[in-house]
Structures are given as structure tokens and as C-alpha cells.
PDB file of N, CA and C in Angstrom:
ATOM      1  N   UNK A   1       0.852  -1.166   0.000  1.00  0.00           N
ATOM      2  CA  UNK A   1       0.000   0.000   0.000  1.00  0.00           C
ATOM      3  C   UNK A   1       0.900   1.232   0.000  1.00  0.00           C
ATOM      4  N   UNK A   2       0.439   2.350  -0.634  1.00  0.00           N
ATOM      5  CA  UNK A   2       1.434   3.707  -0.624  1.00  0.00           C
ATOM      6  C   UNK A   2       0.497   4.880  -0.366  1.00  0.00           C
ATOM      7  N   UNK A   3       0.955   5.636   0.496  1.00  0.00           N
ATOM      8  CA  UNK A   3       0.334   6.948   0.709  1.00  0.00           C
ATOM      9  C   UNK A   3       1.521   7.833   0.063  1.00  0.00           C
ATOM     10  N   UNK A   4       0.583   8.730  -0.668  1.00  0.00           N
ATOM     11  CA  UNK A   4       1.228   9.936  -1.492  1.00  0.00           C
ATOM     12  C   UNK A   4       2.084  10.691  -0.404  1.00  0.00           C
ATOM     13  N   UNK A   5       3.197  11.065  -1.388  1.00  0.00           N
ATOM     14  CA  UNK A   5       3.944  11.285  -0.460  1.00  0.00           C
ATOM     15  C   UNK A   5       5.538  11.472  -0.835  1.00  0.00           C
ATOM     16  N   UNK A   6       6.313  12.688  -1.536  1.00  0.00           N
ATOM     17  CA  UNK A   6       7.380  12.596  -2.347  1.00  0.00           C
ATOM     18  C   UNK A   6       7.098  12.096  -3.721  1.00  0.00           C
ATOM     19  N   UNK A   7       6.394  12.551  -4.129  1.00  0.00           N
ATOM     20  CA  UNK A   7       5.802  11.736  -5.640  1.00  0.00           C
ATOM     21  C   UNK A   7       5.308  10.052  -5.504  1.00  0.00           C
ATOM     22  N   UNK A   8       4.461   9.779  -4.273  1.00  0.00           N
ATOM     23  CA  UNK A   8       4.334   8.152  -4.128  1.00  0.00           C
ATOM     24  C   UNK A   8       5.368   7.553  -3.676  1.00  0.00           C
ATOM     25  N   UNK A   9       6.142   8.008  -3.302  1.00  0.00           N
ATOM     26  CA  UNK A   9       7.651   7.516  -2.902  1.00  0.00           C
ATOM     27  C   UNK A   9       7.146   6.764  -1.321  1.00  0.00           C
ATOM     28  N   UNK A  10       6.784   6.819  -0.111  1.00  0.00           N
ATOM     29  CA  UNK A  10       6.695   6.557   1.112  1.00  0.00           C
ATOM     30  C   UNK A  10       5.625   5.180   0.914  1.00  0.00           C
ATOM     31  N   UNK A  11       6.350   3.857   1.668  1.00  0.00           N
ATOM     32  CA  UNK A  11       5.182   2.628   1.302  1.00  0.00           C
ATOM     33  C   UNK A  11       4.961   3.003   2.947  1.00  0.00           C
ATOM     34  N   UNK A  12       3.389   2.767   3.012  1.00  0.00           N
ATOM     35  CA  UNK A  12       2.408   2.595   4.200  1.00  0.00           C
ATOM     36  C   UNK A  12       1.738   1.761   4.370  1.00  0.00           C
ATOM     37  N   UNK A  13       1.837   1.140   5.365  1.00  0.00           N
ATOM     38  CA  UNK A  13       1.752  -0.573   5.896  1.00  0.00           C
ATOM     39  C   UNK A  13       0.484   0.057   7.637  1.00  0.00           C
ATOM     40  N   UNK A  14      -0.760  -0.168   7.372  1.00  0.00           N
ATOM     41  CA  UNK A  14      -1.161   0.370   8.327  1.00  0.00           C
ATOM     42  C   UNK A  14      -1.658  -0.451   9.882  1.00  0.00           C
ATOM     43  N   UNK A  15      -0.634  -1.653   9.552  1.00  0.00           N
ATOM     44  CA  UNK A  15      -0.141  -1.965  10.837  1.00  0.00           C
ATOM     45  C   UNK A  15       0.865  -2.295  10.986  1.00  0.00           C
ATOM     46  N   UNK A  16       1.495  -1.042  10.532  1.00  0.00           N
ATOM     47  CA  UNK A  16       3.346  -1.057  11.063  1.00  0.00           C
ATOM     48  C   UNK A  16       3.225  -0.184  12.634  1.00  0.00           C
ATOM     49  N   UNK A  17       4.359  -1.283  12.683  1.00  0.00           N
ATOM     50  CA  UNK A  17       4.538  -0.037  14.756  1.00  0.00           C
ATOM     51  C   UNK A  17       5.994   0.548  14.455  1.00  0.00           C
ATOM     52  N   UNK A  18       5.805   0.688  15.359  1.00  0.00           N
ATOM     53  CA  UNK A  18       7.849   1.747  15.911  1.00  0.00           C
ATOM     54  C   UNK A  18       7.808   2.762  14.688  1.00  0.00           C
ATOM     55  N   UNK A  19       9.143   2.667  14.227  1.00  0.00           N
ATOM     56  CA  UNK A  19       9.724   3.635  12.796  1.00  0.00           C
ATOM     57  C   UNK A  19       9.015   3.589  12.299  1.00  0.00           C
ATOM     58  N   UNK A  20       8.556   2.281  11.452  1.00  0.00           N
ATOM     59  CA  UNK A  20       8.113   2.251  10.497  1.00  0.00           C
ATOM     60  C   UNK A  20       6.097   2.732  10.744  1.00  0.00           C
ATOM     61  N   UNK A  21       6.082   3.253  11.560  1.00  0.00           N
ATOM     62  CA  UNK A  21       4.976   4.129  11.538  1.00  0.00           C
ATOM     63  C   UNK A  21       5.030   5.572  11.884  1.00  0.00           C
ATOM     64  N   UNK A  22       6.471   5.408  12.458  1.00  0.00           N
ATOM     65  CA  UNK A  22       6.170   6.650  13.056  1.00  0.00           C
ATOM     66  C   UNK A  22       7.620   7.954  12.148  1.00  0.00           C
ATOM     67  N   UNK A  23       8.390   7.106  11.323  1.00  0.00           N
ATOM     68  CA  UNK A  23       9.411   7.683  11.102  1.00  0.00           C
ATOM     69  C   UNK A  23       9.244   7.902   9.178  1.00  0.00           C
ATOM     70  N   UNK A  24       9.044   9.125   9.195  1.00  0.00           N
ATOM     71  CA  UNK A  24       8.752   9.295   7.364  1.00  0.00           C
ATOM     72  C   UNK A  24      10.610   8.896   6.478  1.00  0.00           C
ATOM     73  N   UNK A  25      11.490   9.156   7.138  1.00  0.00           N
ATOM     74  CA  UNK A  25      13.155   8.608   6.583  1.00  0.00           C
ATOM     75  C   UNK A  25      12.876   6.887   6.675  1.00  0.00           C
ATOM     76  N   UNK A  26      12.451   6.515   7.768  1.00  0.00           N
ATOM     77  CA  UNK A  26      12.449   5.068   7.731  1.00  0.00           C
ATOM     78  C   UNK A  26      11.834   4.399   6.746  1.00  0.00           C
ATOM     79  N   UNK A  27      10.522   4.656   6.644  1.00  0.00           N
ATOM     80  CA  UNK A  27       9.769   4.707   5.371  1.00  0.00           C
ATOM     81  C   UNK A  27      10.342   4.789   3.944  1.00  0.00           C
ATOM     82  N   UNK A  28      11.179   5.673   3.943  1.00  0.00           N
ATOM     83  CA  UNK A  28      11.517   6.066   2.698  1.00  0.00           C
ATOM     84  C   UNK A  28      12.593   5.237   2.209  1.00  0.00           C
ATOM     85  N   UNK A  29      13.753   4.879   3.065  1.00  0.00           N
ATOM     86  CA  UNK A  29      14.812   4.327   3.259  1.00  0.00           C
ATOM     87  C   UNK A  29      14.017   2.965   2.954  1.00  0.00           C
ATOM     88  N   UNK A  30      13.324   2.060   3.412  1.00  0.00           N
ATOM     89  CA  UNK A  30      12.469   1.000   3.470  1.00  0.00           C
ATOM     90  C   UNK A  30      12.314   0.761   1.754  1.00  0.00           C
ATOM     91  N   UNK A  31      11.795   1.990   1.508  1.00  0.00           N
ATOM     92  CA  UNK A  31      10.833   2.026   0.046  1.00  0.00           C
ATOM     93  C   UNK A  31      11.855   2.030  -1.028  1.00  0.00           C
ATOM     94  N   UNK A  32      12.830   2.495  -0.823  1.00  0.00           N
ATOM     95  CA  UNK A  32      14.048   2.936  -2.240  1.00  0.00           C
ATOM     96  C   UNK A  32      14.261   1.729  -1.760  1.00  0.00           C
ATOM     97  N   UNK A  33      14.324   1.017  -0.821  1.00  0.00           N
ATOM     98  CA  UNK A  33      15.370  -0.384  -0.966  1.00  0.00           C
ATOM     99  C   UNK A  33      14.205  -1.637  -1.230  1.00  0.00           C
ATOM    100  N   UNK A  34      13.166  -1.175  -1.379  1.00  0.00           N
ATOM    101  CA  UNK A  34      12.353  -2.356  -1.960  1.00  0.00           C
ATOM    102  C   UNK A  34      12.390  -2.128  -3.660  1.00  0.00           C
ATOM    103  N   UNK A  35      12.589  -0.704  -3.758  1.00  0.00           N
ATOM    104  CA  UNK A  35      12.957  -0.561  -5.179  1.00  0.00           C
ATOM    105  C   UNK A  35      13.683  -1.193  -5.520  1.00  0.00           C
ATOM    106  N   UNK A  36      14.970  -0.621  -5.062  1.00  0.00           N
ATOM    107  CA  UNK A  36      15.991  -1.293  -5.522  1.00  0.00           C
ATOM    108  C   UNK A  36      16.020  -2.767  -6.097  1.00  0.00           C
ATOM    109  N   UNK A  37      15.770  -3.638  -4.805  1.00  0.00           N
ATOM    110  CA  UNK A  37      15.808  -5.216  -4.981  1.00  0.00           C
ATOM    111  C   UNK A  37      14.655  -5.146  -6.383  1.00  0.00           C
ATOM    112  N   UNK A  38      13.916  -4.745  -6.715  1.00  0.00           N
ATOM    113  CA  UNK A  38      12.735  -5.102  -7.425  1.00  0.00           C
ATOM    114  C   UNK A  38      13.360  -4.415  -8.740  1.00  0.00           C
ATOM    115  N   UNK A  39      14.253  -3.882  -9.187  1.00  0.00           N
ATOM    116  CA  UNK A  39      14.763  -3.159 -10.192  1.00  0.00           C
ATOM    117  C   UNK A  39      15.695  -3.672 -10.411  1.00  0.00           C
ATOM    118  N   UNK A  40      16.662  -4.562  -9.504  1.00  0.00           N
ATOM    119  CA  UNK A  40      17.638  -5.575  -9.639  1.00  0.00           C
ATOM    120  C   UNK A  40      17.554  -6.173 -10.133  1.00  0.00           C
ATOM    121  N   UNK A  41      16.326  -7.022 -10.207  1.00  0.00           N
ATOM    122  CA  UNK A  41      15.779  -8.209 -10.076  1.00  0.00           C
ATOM    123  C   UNK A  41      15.985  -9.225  -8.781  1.00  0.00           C
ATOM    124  N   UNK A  42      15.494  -8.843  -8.054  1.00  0.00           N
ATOM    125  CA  UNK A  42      15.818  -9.807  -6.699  1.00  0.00           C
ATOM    126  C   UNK A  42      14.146 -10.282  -6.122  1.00  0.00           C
ATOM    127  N   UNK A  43      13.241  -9.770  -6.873  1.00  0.00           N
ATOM    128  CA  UNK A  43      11.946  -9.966  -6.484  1.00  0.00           C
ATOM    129  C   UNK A  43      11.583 -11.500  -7.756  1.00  0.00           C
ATOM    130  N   UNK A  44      12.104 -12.055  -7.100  1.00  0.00           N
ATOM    131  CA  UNK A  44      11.443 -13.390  -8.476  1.00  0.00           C
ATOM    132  C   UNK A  44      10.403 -14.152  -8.155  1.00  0.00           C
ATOM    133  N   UNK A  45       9.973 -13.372  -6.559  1.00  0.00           N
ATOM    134  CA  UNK A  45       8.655 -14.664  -6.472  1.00  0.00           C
ATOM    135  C   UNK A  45       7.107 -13.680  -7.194  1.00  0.00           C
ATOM    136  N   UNK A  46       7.768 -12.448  -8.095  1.00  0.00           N
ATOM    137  CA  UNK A  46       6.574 -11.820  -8.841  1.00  0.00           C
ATOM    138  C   UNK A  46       6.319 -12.416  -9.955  1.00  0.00           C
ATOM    139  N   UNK A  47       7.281 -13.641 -10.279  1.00  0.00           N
ATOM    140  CA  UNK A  47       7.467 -14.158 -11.378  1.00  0.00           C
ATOM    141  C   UNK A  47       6.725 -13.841 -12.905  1.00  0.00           C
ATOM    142  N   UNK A  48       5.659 -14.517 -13.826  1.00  0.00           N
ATOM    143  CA  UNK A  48       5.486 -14.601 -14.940  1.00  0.00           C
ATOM    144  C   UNK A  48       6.197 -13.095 -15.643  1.00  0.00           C
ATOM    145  N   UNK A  49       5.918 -11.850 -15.903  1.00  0.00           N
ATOM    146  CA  UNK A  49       6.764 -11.629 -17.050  1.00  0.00           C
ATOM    147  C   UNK A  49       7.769 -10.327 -16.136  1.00  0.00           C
ATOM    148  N   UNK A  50       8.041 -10.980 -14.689  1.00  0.00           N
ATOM    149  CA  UNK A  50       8.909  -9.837 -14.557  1.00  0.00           C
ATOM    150  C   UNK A  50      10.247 -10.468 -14.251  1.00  0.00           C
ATOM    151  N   UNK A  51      10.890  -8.968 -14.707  1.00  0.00           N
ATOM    152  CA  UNK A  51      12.162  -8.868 -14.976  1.00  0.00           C
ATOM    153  C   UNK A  51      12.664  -7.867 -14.675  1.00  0.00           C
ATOM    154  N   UNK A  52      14.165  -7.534 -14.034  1.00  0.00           N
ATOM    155  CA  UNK A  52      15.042  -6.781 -13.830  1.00  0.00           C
ATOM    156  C   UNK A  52      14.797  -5.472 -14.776  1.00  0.00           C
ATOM    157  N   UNK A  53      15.029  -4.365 -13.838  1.00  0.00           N
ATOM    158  CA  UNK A  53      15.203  -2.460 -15.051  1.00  0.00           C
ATOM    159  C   UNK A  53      13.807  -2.699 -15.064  1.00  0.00           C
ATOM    160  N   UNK A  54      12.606  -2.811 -14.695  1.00  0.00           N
ATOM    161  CA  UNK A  54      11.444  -2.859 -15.295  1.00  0.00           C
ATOM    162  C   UNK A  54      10.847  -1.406 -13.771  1.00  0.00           C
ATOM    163  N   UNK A  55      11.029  -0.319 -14.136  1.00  0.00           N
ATOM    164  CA  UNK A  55      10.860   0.895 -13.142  1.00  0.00           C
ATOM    165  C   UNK A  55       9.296   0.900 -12.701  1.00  0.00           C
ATOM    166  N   UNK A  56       8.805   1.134 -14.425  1.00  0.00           N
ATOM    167  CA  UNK A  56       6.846   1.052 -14.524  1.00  0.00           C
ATOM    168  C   UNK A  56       6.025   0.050 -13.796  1.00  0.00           C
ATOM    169  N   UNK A  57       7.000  -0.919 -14.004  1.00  0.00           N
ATOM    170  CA  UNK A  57       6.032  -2.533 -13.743  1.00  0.00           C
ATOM    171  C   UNK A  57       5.869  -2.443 -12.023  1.00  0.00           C
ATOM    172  N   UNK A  58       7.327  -1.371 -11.193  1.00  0.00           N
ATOM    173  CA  UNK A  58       7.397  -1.557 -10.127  1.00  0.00           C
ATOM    174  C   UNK A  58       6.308  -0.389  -9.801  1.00  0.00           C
ATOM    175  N   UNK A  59       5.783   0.639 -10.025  1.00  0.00           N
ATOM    176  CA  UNK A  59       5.009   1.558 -10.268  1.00  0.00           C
ATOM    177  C   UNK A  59       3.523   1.071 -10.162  1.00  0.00           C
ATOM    178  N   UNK A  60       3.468   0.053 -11.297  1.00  0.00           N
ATOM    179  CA  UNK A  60       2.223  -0.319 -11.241  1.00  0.00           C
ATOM    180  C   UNK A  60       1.739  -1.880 -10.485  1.00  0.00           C
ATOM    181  N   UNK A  61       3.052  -2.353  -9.430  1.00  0.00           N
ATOM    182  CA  UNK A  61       2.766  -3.100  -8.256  1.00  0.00           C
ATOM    183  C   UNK A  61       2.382  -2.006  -7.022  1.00  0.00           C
ATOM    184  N   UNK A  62       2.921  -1.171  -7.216  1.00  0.00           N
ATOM    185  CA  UNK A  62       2.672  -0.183  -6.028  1.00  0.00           C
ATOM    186  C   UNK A  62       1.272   0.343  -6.190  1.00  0.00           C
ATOM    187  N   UNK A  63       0.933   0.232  -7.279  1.00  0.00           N
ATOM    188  CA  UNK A  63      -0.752   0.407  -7.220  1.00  0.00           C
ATOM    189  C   UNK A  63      -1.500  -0.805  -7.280  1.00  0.00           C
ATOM    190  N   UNK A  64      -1.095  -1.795  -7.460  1.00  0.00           N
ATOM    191  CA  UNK A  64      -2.145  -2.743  -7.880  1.00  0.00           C
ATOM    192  C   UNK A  64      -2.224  -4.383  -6.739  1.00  0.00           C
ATOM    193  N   UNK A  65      -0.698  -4.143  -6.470  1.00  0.00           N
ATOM    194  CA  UNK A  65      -0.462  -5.164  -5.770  1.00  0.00           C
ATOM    195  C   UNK A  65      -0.155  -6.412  -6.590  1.00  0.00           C
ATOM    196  N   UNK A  66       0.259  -6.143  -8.023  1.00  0.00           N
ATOM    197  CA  UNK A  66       0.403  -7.289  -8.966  1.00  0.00           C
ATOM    198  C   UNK A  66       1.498  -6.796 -10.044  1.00  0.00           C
ATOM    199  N   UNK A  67       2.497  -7.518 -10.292  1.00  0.00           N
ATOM    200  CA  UNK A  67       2.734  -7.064 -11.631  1.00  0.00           C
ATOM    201  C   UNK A  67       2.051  -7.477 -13.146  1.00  0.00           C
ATOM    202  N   UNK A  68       2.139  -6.001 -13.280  1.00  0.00           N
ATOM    203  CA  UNK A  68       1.497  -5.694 -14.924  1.00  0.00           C
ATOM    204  C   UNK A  68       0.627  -6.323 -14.795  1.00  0.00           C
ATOM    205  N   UNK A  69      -0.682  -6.585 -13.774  1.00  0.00           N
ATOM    206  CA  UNK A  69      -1.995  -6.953 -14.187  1.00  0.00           C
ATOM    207  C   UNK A  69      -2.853  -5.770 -14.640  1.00  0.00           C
ATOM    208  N   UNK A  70      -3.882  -5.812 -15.181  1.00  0.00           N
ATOM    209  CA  UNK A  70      -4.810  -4.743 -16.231  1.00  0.00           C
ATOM    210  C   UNK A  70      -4.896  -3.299 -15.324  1.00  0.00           C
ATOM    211  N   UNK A  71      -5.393  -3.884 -13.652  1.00  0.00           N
ATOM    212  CA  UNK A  71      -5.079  -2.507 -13.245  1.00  0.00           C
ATOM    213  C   UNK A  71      -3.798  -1.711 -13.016  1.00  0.00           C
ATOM    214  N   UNK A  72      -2.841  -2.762 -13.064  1.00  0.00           N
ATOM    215  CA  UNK A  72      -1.212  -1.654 -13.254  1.00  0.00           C
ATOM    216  C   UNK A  72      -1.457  -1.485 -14.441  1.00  0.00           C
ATOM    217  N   UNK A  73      -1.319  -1.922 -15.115  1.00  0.00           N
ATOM    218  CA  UNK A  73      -0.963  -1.481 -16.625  1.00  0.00           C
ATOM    219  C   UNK A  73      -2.169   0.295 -16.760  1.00  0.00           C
ATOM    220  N   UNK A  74      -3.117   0.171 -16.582  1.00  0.00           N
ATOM    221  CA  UNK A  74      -4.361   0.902 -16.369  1.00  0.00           C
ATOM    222  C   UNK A  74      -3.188   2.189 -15.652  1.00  0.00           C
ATOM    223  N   UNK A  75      -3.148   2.384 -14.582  1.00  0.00           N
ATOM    224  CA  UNK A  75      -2.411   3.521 -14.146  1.00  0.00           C
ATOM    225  C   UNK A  75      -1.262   3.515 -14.662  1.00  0.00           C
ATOM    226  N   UNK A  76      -0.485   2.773 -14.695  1.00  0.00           N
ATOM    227  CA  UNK A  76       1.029   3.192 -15.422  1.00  0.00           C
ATOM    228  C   UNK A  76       0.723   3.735 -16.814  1.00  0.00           C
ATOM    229  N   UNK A  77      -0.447   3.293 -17.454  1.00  0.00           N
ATOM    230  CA  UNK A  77      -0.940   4.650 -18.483  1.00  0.00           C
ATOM    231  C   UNK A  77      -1.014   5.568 -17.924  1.00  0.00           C
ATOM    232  N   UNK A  78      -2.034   5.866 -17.029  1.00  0.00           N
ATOM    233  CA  UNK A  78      -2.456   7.424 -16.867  1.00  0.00           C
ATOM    234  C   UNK A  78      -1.610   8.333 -16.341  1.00  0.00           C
ATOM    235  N   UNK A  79      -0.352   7.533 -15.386  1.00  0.00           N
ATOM    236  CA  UNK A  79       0.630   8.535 -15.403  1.00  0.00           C
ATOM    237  C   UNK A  79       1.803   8.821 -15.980  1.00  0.00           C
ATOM    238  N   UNK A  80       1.214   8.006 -16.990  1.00  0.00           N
ATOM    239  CA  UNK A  80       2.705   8.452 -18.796  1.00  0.00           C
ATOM    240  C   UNK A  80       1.725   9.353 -19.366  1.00  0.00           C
ATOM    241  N   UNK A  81       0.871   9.236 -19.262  1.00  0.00           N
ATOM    242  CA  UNK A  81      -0.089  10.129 -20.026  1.00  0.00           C
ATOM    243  C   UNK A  81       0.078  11.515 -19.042  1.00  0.00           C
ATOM    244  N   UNK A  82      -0.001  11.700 -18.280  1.00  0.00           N
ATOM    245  CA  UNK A  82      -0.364  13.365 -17.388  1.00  0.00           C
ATOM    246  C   UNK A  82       0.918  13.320 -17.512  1.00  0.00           C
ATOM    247  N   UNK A  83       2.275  12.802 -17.315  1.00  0.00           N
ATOM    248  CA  UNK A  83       3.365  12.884 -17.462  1.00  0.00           C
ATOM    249  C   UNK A  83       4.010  13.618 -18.575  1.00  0.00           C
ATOM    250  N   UNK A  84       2.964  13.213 -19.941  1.00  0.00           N
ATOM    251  CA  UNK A  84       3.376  13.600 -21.214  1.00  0.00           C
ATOM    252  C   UNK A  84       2.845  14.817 -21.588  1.00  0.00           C
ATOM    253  N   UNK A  85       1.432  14.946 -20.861  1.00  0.00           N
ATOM    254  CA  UNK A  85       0.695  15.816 -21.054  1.00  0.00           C
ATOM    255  C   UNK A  85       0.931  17.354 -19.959  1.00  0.00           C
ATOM    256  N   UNK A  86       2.479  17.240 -18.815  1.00  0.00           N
ATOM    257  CA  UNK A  86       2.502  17.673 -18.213  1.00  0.00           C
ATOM    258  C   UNK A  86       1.323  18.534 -17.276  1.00  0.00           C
ATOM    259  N   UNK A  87       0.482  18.233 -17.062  1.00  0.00           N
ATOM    260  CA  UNK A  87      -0.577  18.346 -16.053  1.00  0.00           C
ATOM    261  C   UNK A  87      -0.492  18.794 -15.244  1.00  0.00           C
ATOM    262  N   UNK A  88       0.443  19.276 -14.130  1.00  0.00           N
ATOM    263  CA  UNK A  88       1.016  20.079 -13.313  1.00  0.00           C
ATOM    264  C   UNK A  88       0.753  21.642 -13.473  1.00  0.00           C
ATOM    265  N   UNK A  89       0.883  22.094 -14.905  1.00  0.00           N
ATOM    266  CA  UNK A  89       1.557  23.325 -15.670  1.00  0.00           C
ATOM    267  C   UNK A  89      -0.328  23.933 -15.881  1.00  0.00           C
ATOM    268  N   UNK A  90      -0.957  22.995 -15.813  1.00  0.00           N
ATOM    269  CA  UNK A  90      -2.174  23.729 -16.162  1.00  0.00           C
ATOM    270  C   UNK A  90      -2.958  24.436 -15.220  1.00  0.00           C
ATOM    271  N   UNK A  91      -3.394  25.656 -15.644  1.00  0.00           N
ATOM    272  CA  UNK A  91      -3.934  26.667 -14.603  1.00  0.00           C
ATOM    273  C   UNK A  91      -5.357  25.745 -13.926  1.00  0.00           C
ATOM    274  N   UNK A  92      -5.684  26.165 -12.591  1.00  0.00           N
ATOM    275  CA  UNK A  92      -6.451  24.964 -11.814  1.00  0.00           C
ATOM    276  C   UNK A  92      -6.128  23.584 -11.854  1.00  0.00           C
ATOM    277  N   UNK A  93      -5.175  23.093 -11.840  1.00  0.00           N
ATOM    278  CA  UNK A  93      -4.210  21.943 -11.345  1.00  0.00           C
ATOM    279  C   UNK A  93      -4.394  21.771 -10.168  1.00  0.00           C
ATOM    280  N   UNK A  94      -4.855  20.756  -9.217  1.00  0.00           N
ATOM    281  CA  UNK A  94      -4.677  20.737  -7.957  1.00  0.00           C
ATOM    282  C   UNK A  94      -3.915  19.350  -7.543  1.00  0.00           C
ATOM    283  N   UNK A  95      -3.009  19.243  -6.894  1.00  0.00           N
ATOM    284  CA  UNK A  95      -2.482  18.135  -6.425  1.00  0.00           C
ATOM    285  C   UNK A  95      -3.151  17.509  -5.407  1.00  0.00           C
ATOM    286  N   UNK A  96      -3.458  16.001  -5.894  1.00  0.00           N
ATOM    287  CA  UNK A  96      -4.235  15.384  -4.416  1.00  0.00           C
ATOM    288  C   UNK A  96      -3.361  15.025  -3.102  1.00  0.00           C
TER     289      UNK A  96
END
């Protein structure tokens, strides 16, 4: 699960105790290093089509809880799309 937070960056586990509830570095530190392993390839029990360097696929586990199933794939569009479409830049833009 991820609460917004550094661009989605902070994973939130809402029955974590100690740091990891109470410390936003711990969190973060936590989260780049689940990246990491998962960008390595060190995550192989996600098995069927994942693979190492795959940034999006890790993007759209962080939303979906699956790799590249229809609903990752589904958001890892929409934020190549506002990405492309820079969306930020437009007057009444509001960040959630």
C-alpha cells in the first residue's frame, strides 16, 4: 500500500509499529530499498513476465499489488499520459 507522499515515494503498511509508523526517513529508506531489490531483479517470487530495469512494472505493483496486471498497466498509463501531457503546468491543477 502507498500513501502519497514525495511523488508516491513513502510505502504505508497500516499496521506497522515503531519507525516504520512513526518515522517518514524510515519509510523512505524502506521504500528505495524495496525498489531497488525489485529493479535488480531480486523480487522473483513476482514471477510470470517480470524482470530486472522494469521501473513502470514496479510503479504499477505499487498500485495494484500485482505485476502488470490490467489494473497496473491501467495507471502506469495514466501517469505516462499526465506525465506527457505535463498536467502540473495547467492553470487549476490541484495536487491530491
Amino acid at each position: 500500500m502507498f500513501r502519497t507522499g514525495w511523488g508516491q515515494l513513502v510505502r504505508w503498511n497500516p499496521n506497522s509499529t515503531g519507525d516504520a509508523k512513526s518515522s517518514s526517513a524510515f519509510k523512505m529508506d524502506a521504500d528505495v530499498a524495496a525498489r531497488r531489490n525489485c529493479f535488480i531483479g531480486a523480487e522473483t517470487w513476482l514471477g510470470g513476465t517480470y524482470a530486472k530495469g522494469d521501473l513502470w512494472g514496479y510503479r504499477g505493483l505499487g498500485f495494484s499489488g500485482r505485476w502488470h496486471d490490467q489494473s497496473a498497466e491501467q495507471y502506469i498509463t495514466t501517469v505516462q499520459d499526465s506525465s506527457t501531457q505535463r498536467v502540473w503546468e495547467r492553470s487549476g491543477f490541484k495536487a491530491s
